[in-house]
Structure formats: C-alpha cells, structure tokens
C-alpha atoms as a PDB file:
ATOM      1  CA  UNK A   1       0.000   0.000   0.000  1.00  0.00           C
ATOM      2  CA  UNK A   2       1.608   3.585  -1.008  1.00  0.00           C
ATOM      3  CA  UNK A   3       1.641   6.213   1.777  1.00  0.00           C
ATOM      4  CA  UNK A   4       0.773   9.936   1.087  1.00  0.00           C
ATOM      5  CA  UNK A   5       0.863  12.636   2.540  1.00  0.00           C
ATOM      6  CA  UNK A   6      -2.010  15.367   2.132  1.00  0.00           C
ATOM      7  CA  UNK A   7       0.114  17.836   0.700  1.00  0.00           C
ATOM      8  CA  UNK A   8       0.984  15.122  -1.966  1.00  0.00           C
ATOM      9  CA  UNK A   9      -3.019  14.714  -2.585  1.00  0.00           C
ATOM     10  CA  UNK A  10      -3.688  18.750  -2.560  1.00  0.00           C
ATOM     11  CA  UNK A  11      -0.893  18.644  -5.240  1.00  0.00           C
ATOM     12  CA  UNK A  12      -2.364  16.173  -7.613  1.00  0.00           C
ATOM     13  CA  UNK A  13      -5.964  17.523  -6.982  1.00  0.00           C
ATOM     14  CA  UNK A  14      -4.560  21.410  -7.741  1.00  0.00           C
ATOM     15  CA  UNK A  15      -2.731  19.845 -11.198  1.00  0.00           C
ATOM     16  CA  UNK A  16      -6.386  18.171 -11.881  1.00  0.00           C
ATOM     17  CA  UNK A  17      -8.293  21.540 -11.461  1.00  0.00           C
ATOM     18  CA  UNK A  18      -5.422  23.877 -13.022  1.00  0.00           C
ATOM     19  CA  UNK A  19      -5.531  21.893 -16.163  1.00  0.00           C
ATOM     20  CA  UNK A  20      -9.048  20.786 -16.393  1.00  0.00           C
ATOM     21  CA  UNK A  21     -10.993  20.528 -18.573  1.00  0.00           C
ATOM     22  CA  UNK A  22      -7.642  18.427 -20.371  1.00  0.00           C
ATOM     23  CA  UNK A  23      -6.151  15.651 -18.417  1.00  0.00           C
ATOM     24  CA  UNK A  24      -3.514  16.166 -16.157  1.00  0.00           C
ATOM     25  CA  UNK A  25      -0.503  13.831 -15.411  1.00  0.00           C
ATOM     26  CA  UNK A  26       2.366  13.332 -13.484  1.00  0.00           C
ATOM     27  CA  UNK A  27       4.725  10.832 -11.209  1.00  0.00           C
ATOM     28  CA  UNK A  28       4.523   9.636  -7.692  1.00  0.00           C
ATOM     29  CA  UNK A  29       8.005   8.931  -6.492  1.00  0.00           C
ATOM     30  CA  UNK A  30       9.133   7.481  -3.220  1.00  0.00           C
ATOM     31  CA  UNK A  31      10.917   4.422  -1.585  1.00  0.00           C
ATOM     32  CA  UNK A  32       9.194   1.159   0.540  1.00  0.00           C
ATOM     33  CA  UNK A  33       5.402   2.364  -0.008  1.00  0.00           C
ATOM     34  CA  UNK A  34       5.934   5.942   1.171  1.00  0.00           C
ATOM     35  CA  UNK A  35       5.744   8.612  -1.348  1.00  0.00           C
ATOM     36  CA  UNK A  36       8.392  11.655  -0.758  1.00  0.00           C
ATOM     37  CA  UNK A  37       7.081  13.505  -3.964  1.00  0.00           C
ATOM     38  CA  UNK A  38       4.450  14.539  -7.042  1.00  0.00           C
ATOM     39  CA  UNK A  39       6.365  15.492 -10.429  1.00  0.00           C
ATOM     40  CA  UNK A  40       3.897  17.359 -12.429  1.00  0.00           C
ATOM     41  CA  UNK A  41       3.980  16.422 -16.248  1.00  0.00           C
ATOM     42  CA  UNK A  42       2.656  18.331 -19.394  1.00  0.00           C
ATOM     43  CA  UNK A  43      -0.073  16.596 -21.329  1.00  0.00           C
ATOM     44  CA  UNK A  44       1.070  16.415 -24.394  1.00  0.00           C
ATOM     45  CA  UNK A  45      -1.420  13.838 -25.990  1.00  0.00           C
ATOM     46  CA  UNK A  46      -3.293  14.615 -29.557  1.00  0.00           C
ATOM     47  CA  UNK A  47      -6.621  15.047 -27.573  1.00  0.00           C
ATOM     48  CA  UNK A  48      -5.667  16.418 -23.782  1.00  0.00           C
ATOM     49  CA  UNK A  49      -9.460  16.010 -22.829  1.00  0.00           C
ATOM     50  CA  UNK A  50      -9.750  12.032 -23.438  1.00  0.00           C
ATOM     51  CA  UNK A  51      -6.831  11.350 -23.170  1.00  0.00           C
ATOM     52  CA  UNK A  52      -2.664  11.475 -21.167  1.00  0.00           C
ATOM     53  CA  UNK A  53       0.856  11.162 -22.485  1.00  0.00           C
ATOM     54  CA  UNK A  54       3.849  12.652 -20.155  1.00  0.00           C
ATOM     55  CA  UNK A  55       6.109  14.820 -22.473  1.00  0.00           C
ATOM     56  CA  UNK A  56       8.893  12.643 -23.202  1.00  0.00           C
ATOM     57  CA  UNK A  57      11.707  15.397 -22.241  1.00  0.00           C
ATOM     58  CA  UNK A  58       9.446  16.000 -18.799  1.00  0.00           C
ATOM     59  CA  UNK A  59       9.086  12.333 -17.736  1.00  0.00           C
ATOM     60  CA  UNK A  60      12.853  11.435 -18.471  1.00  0.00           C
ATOM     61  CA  UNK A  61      13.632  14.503 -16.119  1.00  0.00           C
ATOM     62  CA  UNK A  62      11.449  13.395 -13.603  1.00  0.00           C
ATOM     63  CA  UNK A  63      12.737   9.779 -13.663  1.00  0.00           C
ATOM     64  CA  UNK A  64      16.542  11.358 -13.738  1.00  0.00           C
ATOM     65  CA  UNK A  65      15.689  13.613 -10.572  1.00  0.00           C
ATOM     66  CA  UNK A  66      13.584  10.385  -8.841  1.00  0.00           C
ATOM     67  CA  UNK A  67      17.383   8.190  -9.346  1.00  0.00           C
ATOM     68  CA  UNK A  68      19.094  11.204  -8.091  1.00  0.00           C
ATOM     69  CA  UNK A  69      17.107  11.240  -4.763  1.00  0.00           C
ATOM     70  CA  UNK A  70      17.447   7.586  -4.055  1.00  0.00           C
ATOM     71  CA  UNK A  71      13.383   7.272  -5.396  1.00  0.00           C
ATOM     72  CA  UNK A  72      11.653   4.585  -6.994  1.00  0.00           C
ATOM     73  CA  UNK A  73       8.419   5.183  -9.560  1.00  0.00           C
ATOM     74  CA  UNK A  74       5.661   4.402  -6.894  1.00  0.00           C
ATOM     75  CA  UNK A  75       2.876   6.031  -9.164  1.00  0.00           C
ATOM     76  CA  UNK A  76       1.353   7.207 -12.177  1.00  0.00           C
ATOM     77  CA  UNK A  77      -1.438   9.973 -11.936  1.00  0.00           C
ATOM     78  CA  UNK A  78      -3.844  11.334 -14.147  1.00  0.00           C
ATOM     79  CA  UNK A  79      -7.270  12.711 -13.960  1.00  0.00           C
ATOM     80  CA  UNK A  80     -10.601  12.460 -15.724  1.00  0.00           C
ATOM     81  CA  UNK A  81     -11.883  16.222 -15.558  1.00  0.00           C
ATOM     82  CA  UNK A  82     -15.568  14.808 -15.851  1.00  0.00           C
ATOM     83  CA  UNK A  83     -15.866  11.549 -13.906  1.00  0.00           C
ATOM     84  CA  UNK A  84     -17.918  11.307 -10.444  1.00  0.00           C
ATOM     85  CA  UNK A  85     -16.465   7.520 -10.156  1.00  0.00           C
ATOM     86  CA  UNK A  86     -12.839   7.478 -11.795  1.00  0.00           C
ATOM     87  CA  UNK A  87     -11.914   3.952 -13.367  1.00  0.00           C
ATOM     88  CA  UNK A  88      -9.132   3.068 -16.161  1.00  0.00           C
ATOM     89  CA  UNK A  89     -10.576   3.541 -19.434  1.00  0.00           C
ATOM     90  CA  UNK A  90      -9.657   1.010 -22.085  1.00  0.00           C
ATOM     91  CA  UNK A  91      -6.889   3.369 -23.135  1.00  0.00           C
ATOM     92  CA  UNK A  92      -5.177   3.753 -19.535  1.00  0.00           C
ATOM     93  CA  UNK A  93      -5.275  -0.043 -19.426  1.00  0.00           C
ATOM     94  CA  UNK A  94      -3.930  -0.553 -22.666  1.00  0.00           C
ATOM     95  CA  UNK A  95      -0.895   2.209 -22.260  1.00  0.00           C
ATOM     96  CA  UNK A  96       0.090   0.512 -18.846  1.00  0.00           C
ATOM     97  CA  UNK A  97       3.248   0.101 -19.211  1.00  0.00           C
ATOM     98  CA  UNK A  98       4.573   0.374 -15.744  1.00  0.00           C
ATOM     99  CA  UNK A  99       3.244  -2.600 -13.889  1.00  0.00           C
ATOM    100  CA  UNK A 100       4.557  -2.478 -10.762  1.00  0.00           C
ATOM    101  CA  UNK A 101       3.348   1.160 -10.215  1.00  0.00           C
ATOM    102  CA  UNK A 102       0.042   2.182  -8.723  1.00  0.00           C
ATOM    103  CA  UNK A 103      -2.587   4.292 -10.596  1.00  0.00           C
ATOM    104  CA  UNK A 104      -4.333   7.058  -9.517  1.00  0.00           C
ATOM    105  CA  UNK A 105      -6.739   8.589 -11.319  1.00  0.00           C
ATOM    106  CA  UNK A 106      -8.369  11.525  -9.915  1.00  0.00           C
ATOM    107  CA  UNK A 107     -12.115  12.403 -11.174  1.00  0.00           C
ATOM    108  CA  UNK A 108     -13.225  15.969 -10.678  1.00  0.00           C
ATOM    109  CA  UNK A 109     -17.455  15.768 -12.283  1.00  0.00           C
ATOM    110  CA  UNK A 110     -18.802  15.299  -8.898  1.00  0.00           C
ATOM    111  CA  UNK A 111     -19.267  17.953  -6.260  1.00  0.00           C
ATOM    112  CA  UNK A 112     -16.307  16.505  -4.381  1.00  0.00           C
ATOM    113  CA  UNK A 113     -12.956  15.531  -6.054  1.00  0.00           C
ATOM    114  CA  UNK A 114     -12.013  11.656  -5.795  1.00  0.00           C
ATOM    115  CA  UNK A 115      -9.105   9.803  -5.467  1.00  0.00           C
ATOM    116  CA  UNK A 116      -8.579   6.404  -6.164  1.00  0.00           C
ATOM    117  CA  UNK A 117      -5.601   3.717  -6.815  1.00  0.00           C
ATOM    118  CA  UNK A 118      -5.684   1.063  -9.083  1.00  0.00           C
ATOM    119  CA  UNK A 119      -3.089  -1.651 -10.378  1.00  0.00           C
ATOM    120  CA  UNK A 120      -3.024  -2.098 -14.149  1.00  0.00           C
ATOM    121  CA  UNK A 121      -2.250  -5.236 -16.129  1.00  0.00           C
ATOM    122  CA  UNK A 122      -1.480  -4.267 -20.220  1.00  0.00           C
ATOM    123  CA  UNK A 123      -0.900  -7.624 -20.751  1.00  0.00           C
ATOM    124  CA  UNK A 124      -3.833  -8.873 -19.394  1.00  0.00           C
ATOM    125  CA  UNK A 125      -5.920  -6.143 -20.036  1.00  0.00           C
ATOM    126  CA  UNK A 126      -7.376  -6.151 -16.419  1.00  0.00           C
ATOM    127  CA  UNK A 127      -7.166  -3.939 -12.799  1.00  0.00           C
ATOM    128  CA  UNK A 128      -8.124  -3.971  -9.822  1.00  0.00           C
ATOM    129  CA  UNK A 129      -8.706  -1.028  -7.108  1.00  0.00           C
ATOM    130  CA  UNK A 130      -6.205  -0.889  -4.852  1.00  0.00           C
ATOM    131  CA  UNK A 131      -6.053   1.004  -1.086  1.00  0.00           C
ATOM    132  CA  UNK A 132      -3.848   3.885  -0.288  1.00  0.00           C
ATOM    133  CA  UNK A 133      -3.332   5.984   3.128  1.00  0.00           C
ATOM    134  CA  UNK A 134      -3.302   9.133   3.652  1.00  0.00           C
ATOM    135  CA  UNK A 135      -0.983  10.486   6.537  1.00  0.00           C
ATOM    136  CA  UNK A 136      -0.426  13.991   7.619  1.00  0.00           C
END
C-alpha cells in the first residue's frame, strides 16, 4: 500500500483543477510504499481532454531527478476532468506500461474531487482497485 501525505493529494488535486478541462498527469516517487514527492507532467497527448501522455523530455527529467534522490516510480497519476467515479478507461489499461506502479486517477465531475488507486495489467488487459493511506 503507497503512503501519502495530504500535501501530496492537494498537489495532484490542484494539477487536476489547473488543467481541467484536459487531463492532467504526473509521477509519484518514493521508496518502501511511502511517497516523498508529485512530479507534475505536461499533457502532451493529440486530444488532452480524453486522453494522457507525459512529455517525453518532462518524464525522463522526472525519472533522472527520482534516481538522483534515491526514489523509486511508486505512481502514475492522471485525472478524468468529468468523472464522479474514476476507473481506467480502455486506453489507460492498454498504455500501462509500468506494472509495478500504482494508478491514480483523480475524477473531478462530482461535487467533491475523488481519489482512487488502481493496479493495471497491459498484458492482461485487467485492474483492480487498490487502497492507499493518507498520513499527515
């Protein structure tokens, strides 16, 4: 189970609502299940509103600064600007490419935002939600 802090959720929810209505994404990076930090990404995909891919200069700098700090990839995050009940769309299963790390997709089309965690199987074309904590 990965271990945030709220500061780490406010972050991901402020990315969701500064670049709603497109889909924001970005990295969860850490070391043994406890998240130490949320890279924000640009969306740089043909159609930002259905749809997330990291800019390739953004993510390798991300991954480069997460080696430097002793982190591991913990998490991938996205949102979907106008889900009540966030899930992986076909697309976010079949772009998994990072199985070991957990998903979070936050959905901001209900009157509060949501959080929730998934694990992703490309190859099988299957997840499953997944619990997270939240610590101060």
């Amino acid at each position: 189970m990965i271990i945030l802090t709220r500061e780490h959720v406010h972050e991901m929810f402020a990315h969701a609502r500064e670049t709603s209505p497109a889909e924001c994404c970005g990295l969860v990076g850490g070391s043994s299940e406890q998240a130490r930090a949320v890279y924000r990404l640009r969306n740089v995909a043909c159609d930002p509103l259905v749809g997330y891919e990291a800019a390739p200069e953004e993510l390798f700098a991300a991954q480069r600064t997460m080696r430097e700090r002793g982190e591991d990839l913990l998490g991938i995050y996205h949102s979907h600007p106008r889900s009540s009940e966030p899930v992986p769309s076909e697309t976010d299963v079949r772009l998994a490419y990072y199985p070991s790390a957990i998903y979070f997709i936050i959905g901001l089309g209900a009157h509060t935002e949501m959080l929730r965690a998934f694990r992703i199987s490309e190859r099988d074309a299957s997840w499953e939600q997944v619990e997270y904590a939240i610590c101060e």
